[in-house]
C-alpha atoms as a PDB file:
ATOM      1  CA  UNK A   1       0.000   0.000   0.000  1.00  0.00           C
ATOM      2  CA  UNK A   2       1.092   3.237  -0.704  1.00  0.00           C
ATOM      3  CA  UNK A   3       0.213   7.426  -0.463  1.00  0.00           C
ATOM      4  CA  UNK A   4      -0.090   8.137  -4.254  1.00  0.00           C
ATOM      5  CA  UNK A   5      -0.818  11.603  -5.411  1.00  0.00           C
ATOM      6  CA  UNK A   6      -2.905  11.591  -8.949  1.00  0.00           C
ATOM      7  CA  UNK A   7      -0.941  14.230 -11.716  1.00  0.00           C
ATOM      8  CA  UNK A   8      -3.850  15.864 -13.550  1.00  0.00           C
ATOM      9  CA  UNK A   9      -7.096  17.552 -12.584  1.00  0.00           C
ATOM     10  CA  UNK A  10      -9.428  16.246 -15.501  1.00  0.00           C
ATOM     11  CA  UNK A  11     -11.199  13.187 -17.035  1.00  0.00           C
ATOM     12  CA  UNK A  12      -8.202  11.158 -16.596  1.00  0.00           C
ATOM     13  CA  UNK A  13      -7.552  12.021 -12.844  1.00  0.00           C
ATOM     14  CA  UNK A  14     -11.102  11.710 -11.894  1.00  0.00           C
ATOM     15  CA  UNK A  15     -11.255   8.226 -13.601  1.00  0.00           C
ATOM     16  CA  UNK A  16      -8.086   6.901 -11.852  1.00  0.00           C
ATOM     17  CA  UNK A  17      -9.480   8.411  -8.573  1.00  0.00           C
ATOM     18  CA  UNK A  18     -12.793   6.137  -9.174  1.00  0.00           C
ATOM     19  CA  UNK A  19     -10.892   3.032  -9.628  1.00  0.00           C
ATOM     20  CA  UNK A  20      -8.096   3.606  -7.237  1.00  0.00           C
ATOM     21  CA  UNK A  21     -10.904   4.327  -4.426  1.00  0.00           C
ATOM     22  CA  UNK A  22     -13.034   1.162  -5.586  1.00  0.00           C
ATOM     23  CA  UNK A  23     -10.301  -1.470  -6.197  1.00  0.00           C
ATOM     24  CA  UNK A  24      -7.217  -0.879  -4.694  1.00  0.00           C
ATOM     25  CA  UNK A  25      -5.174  -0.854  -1.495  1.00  0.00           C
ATOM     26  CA  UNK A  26      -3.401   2.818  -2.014  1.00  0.00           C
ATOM     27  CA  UNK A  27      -4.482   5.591  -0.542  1.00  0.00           C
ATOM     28  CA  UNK A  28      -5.007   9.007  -2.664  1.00  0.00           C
ATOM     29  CA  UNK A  29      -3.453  11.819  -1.036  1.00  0.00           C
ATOM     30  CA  UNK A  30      -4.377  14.428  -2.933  1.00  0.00           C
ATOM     31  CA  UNK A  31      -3.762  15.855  -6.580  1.00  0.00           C
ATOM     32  CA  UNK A  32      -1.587  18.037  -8.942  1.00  0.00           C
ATOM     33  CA  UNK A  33      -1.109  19.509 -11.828  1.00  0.00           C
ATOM     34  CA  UNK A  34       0.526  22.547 -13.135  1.00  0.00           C
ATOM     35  CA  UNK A  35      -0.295  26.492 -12.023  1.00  0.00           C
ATOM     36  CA  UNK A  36      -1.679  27.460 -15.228  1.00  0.00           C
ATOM     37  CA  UNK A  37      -3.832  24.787 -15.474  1.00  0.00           C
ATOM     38  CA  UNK A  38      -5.650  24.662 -11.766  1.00  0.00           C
ATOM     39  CA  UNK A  39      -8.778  25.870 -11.539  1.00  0.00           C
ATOM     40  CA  UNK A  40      -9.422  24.792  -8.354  1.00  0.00           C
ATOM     41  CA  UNK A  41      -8.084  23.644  -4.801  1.00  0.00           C
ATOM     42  CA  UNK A  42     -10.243  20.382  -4.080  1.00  0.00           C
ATOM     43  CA  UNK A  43     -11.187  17.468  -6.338  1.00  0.00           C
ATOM     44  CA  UNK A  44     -13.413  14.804  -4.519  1.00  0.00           C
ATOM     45  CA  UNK A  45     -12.028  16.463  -1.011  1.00  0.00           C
ATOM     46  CA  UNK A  46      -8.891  16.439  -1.693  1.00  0.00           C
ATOM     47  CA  UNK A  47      -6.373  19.184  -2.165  1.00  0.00           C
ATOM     48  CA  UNK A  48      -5.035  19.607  -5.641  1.00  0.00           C
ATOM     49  CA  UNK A  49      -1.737  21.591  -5.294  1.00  0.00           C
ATOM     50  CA  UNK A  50       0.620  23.013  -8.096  1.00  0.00           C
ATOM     51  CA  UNK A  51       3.099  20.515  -9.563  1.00  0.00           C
ATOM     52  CA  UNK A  52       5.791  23.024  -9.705  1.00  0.00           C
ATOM     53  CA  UNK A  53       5.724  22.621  -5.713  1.00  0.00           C
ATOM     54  CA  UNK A  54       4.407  19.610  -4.942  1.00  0.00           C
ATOM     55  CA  UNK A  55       7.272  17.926  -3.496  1.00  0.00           C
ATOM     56  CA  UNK A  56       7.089  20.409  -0.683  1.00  0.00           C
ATOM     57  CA  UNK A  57       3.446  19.285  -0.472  1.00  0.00           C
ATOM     58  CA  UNK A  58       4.003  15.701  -0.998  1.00  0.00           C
ATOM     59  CA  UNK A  59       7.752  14.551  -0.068  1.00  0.00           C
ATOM     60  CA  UNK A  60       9.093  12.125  -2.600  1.00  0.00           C
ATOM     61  CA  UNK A  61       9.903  10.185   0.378  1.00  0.00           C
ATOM     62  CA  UNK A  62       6.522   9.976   1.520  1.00  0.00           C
ATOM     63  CA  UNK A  63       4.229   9.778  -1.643  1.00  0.00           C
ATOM     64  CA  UNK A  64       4.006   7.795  -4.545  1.00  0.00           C
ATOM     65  CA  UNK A  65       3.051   9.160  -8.135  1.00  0.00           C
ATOM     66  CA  UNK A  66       0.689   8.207 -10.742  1.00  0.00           C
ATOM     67  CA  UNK A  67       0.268  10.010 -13.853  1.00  0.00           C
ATOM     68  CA  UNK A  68      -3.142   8.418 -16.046  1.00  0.00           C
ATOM     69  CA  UNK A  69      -2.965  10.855 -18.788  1.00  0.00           C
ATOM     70  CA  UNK A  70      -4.478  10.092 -22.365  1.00  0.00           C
ATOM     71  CA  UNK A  71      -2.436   9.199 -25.556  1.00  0.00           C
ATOM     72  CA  UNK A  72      -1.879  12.972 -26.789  1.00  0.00           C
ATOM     73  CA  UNK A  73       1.172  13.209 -28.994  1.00  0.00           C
ATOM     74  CA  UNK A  74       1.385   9.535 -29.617  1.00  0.00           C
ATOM     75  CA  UNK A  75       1.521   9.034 -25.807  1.00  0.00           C
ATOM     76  CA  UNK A  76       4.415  11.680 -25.327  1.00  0.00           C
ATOM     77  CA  UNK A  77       2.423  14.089 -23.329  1.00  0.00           C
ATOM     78  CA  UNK A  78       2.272  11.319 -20.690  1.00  0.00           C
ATOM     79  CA  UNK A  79       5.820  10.040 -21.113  1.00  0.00           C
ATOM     80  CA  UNK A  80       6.596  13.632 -20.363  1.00  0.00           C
ATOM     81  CA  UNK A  81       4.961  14.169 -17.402  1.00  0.00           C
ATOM     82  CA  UNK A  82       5.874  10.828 -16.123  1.00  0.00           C
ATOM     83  CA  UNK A  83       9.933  11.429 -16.615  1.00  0.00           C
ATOM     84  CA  UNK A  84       9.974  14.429 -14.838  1.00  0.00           C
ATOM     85  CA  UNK A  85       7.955  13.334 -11.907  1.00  0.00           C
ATOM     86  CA  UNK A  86      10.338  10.386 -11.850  1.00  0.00           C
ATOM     87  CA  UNK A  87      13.231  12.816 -12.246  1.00  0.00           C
ATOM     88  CA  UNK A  88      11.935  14.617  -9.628  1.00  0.00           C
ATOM     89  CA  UNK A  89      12.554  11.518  -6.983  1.00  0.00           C
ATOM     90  CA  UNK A  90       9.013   9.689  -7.153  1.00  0.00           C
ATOM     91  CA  UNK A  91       8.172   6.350  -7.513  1.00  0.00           C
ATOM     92  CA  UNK A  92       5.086   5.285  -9.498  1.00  0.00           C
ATOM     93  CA  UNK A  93       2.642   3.002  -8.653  1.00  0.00           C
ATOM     94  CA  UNK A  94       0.846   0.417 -11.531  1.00  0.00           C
ATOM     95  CA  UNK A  95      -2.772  -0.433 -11.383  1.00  0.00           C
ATOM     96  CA  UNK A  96      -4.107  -4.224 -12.492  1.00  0.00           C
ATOM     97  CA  UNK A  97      -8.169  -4.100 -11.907  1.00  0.00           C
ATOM     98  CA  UNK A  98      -8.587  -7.092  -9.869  1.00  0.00           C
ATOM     99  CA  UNK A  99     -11.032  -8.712 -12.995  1.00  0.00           C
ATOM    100  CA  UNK A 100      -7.947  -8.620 -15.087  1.00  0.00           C
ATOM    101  CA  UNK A 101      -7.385 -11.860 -15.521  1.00  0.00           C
ATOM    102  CA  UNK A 102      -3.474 -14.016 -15.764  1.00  0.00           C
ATOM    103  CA  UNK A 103      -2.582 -17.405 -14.889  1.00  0.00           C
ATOM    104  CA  UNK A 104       0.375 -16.187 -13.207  1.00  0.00           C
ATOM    105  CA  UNK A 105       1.537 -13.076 -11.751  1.00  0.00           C
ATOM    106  CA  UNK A 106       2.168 -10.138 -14.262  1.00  0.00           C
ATOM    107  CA  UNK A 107       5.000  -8.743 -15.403  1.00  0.00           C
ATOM    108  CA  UNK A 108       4.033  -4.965 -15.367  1.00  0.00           C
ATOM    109  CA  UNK A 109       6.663  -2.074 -14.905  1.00  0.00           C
ATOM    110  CA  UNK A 110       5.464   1.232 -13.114  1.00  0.00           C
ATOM    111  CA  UNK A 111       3.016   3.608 -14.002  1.00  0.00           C
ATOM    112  CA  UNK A 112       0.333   1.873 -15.709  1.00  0.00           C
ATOM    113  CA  UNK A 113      -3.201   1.723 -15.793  1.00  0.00           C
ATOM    114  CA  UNK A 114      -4.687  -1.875 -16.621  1.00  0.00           C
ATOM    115  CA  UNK A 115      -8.357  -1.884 -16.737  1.00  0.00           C
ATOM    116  CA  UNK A 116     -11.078  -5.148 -16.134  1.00  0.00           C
ATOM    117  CA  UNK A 117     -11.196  -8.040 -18.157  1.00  0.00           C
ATOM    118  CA  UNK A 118      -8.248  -8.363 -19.948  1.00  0.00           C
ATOM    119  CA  UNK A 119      -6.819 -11.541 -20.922  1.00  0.00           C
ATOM    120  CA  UNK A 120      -3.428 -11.389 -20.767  1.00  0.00           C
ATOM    121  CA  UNK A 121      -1.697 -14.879 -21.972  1.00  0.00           C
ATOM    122  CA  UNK A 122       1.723 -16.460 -20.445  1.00  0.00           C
ATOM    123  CA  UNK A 123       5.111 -14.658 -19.742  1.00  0.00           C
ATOM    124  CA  UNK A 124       3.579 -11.461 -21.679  1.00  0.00           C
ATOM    125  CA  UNK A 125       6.155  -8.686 -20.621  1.00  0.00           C
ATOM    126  CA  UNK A 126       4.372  -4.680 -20.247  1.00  0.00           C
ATOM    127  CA  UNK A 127       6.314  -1.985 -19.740  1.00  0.00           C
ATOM    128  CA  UNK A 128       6.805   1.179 -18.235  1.00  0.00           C
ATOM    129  CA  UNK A 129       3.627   3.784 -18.363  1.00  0.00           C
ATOM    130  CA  UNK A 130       1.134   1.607 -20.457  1.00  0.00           C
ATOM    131  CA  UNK A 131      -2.446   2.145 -20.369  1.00  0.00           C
ATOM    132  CA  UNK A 132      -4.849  -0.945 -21.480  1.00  0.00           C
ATOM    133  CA  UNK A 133      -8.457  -0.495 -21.466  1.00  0.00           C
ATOM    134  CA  UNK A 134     -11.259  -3.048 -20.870  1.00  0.00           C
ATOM    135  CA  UNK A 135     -11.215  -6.261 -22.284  1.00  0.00           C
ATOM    136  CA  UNK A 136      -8.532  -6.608 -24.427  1.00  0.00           C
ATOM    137  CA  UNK A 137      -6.404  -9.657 -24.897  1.00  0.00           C
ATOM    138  CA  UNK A 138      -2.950 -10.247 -24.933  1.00  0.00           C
ATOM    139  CA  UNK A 139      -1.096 -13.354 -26.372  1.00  0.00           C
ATOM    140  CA  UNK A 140       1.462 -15.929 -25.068  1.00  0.00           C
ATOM    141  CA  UNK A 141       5.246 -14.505 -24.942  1.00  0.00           C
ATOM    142  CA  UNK A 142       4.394 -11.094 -26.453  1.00  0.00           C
ATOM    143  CA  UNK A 143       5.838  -7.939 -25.212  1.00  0.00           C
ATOM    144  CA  UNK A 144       4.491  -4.383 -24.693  1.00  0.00           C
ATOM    145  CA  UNK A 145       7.103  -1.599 -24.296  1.00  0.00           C
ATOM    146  CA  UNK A 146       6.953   1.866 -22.812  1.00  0.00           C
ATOM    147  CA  UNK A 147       4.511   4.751 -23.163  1.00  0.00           C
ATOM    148  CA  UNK A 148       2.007   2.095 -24.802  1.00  0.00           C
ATOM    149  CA  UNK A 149      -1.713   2.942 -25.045  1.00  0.00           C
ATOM    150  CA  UNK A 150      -4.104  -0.046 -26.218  1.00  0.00           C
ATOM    151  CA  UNK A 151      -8.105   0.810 -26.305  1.00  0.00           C
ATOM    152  CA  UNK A 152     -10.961  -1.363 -25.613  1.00  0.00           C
ATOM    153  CA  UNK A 153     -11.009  -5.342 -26.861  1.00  0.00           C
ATOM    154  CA  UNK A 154      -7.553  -4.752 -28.920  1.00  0.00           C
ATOM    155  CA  UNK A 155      -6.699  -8.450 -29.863  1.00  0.00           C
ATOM    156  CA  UNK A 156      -2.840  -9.006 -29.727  1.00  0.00           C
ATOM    157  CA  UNK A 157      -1.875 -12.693 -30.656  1.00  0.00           C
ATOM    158  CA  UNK A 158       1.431 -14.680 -29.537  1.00  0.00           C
ATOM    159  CA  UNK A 159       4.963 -13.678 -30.203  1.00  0.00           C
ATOM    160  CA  UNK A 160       4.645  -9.730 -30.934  1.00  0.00           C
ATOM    161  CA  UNK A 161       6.525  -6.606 -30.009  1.00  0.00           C
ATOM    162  CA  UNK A 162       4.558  -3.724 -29.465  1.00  0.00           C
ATOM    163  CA  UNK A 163       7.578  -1.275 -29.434  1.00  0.00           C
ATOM    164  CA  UNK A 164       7.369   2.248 -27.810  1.00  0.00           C
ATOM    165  CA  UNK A 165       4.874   5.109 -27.655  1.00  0.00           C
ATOM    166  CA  UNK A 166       2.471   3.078 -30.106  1.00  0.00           C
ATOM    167  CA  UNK A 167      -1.265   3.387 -29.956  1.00  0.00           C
ATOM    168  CA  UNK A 168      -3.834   0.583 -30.706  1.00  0.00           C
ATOM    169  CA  UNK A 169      -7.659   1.467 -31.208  1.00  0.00           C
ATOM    170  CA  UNK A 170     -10.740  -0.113 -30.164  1.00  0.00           C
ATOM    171  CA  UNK A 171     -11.301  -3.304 -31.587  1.00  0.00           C
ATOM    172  CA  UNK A 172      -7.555  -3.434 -33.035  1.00  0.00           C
ATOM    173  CA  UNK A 173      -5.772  -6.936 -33.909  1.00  0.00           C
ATOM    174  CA  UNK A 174      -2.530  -7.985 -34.140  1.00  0.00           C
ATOM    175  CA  UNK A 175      -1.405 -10.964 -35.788  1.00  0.00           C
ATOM    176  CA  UNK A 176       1.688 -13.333 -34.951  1.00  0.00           C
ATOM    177  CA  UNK A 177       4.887 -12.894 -34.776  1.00  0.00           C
ATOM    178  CA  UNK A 178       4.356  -9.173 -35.668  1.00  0.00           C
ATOM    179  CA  UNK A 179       6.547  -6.122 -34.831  1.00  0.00           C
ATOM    180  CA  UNK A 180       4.892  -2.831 -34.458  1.00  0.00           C
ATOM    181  CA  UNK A 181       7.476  -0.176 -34.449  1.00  0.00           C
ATOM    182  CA  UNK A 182       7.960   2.438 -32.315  1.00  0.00           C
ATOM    183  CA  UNK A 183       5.398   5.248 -32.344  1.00  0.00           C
ATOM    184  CA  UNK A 184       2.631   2.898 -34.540  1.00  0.00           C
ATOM    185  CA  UNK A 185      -0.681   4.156 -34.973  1.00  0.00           C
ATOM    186  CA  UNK A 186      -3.197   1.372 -35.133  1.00  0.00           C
ATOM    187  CA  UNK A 187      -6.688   2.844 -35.746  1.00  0.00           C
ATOM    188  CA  UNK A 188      -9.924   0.988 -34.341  1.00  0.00           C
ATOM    189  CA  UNK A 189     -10.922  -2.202 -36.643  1.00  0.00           C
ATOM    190  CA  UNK A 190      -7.728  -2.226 -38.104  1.00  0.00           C
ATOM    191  CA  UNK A 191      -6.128  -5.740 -38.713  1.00  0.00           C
ATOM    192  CA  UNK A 192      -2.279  -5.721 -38.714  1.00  0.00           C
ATOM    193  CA  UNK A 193      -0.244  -8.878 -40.747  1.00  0.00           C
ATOM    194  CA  UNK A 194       3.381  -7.392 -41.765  1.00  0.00           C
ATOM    195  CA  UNK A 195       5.795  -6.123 -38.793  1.00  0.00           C
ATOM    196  CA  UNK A 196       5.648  -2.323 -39.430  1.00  0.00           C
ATOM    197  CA  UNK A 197       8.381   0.637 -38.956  1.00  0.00           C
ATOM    198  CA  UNK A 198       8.729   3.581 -36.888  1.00  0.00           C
ATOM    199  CA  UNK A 199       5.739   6.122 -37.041  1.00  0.00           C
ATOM    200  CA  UNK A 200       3.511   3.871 -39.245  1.00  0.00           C
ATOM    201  CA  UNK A 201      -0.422   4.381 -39.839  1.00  0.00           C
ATOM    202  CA  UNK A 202      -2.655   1.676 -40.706  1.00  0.00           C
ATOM    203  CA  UNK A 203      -6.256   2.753 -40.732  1.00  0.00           C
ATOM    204  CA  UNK A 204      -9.379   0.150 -41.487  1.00  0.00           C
ATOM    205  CA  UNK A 205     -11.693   1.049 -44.157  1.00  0.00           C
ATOM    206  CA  UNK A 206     -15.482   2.987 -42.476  1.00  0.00           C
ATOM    207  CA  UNK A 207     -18.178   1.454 -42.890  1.00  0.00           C
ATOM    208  CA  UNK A 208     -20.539   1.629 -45.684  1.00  0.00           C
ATOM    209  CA  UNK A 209     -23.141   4.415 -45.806  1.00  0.00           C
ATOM    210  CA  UNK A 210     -26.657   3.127 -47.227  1.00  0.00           C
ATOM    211  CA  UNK A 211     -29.154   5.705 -48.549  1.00  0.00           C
ATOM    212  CA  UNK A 212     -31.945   4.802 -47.370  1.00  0.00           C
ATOM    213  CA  UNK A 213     -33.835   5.597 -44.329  1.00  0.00           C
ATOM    214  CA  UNK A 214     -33.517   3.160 -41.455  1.00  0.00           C
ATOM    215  CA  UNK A 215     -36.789   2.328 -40.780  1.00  0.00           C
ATOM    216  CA  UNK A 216     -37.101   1.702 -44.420  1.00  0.00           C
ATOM    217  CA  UNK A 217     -33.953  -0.338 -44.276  1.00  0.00           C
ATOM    218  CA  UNK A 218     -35.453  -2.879 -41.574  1.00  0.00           C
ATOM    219  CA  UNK A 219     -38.580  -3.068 -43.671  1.00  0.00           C
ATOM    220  CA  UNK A 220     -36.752  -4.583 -46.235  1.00  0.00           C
ATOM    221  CA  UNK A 221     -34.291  -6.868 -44.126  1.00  0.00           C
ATOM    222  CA  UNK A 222     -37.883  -8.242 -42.372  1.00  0.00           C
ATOM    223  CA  UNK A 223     -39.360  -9.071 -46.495  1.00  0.00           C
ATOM    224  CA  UNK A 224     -36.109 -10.640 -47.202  1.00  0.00           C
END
């Protein structure tokens, strides 16, 4: 168990907030973010200081840190935010939702945020500061690396390298044996089959837009 302070004062804070209180051991001290952006003192009852002093608030040897921002700049605004805390002398707490579910204990670096009912396969690896949403799946021997953010019920088979800062969308699938490199942008629906390089974009085709009104539409699927 440990005293984490949140980084952030929006969406992202308050959602970490909800599942830290609900389904975890820690105990939230309190929250920051920069000057410019606070707007306020209190968030849930708790104090929300500015980051540019909140080691005099919260002593590195006292608190941990956990920073659950979004997937801005291909993750970097989070890597950002997450080095310099760390540079600053904190250590980071990881959150696994207790409905993820593993055969054996994870192998999960610091700094993440690992929502319910995933299914994460044998001796997967995840890295430092990697956010998974709900119910995605993870396959045998693969290996997520740093500053990683996968959306809702991504499929990742066996044997792949998801290398740095890439992002997966909802309903994403990775095939075998594949490398995405660093900084890949997977878009939701989008099947990948080749290894890829640095800063790739692989976007699935939107659905198909039928003229006709959709009342009409189910008239005709019920005469069919």
């Amino acid at each position: 168990m440990a005293k984490v302070v949140i980084f952030g004062a929006g969406v992202g804070a308050d959602t970490a907030y909800r599942y830290l209180s609900h389904d975890a051991k820690h105990e939230i001290a309190g929250f920051t973010v920069e000057a410019k952006y606070r707007d306020r003192d209190e968030i849930r009852g708790l104090s929300v200081v500015d980051y540019e002093s909140v080691t005099r608030h919260f002593p590195t040897s006292d608190y941990a840190m956990f920073v659950p921002l979004g997937f801005q700049k291909m993750n970097g605004l989070r890597a950002a935010k997450y080095l310099d805390a760390k540079a600053k002398g904190y250590g980071f707490i990881s959150y696994v939702h207790s409905q993820a579910y593993s055969l054996e204990p994870l192998d999960v670096g610091e700094n993440c945020f690992i929502l319910d009912h995933q299914i994460i396969n044998l001796d997967v690896h995840i890295g430092n500061n990697v956010t998974i949403w709900s119910g995605s799946h993870i396959g045998d021997r693969t290996r997520i690396g740093d500053h990683v953010w996968i959306s809702s019920h991504a499929t990742i088979a066996g044997d792949v390298v998801v290398e740095d800062y890439c992002f997966l969308g909802v309903n994403a699938s990775v095939s075998n044996g594949v490398t995405l490199g660093a900084k890949t942008f997977v878009g939701a629906h989008a099947h990948v089959a080749k290894s890829t390089v640095e800063g790739s974009v692989l976007v699935a085709p939107g659905a198909k837009v039928v003229p006709i009104a959709s009342e009409k539409f189910l008239s005709m699927l019920r005469i069919s």
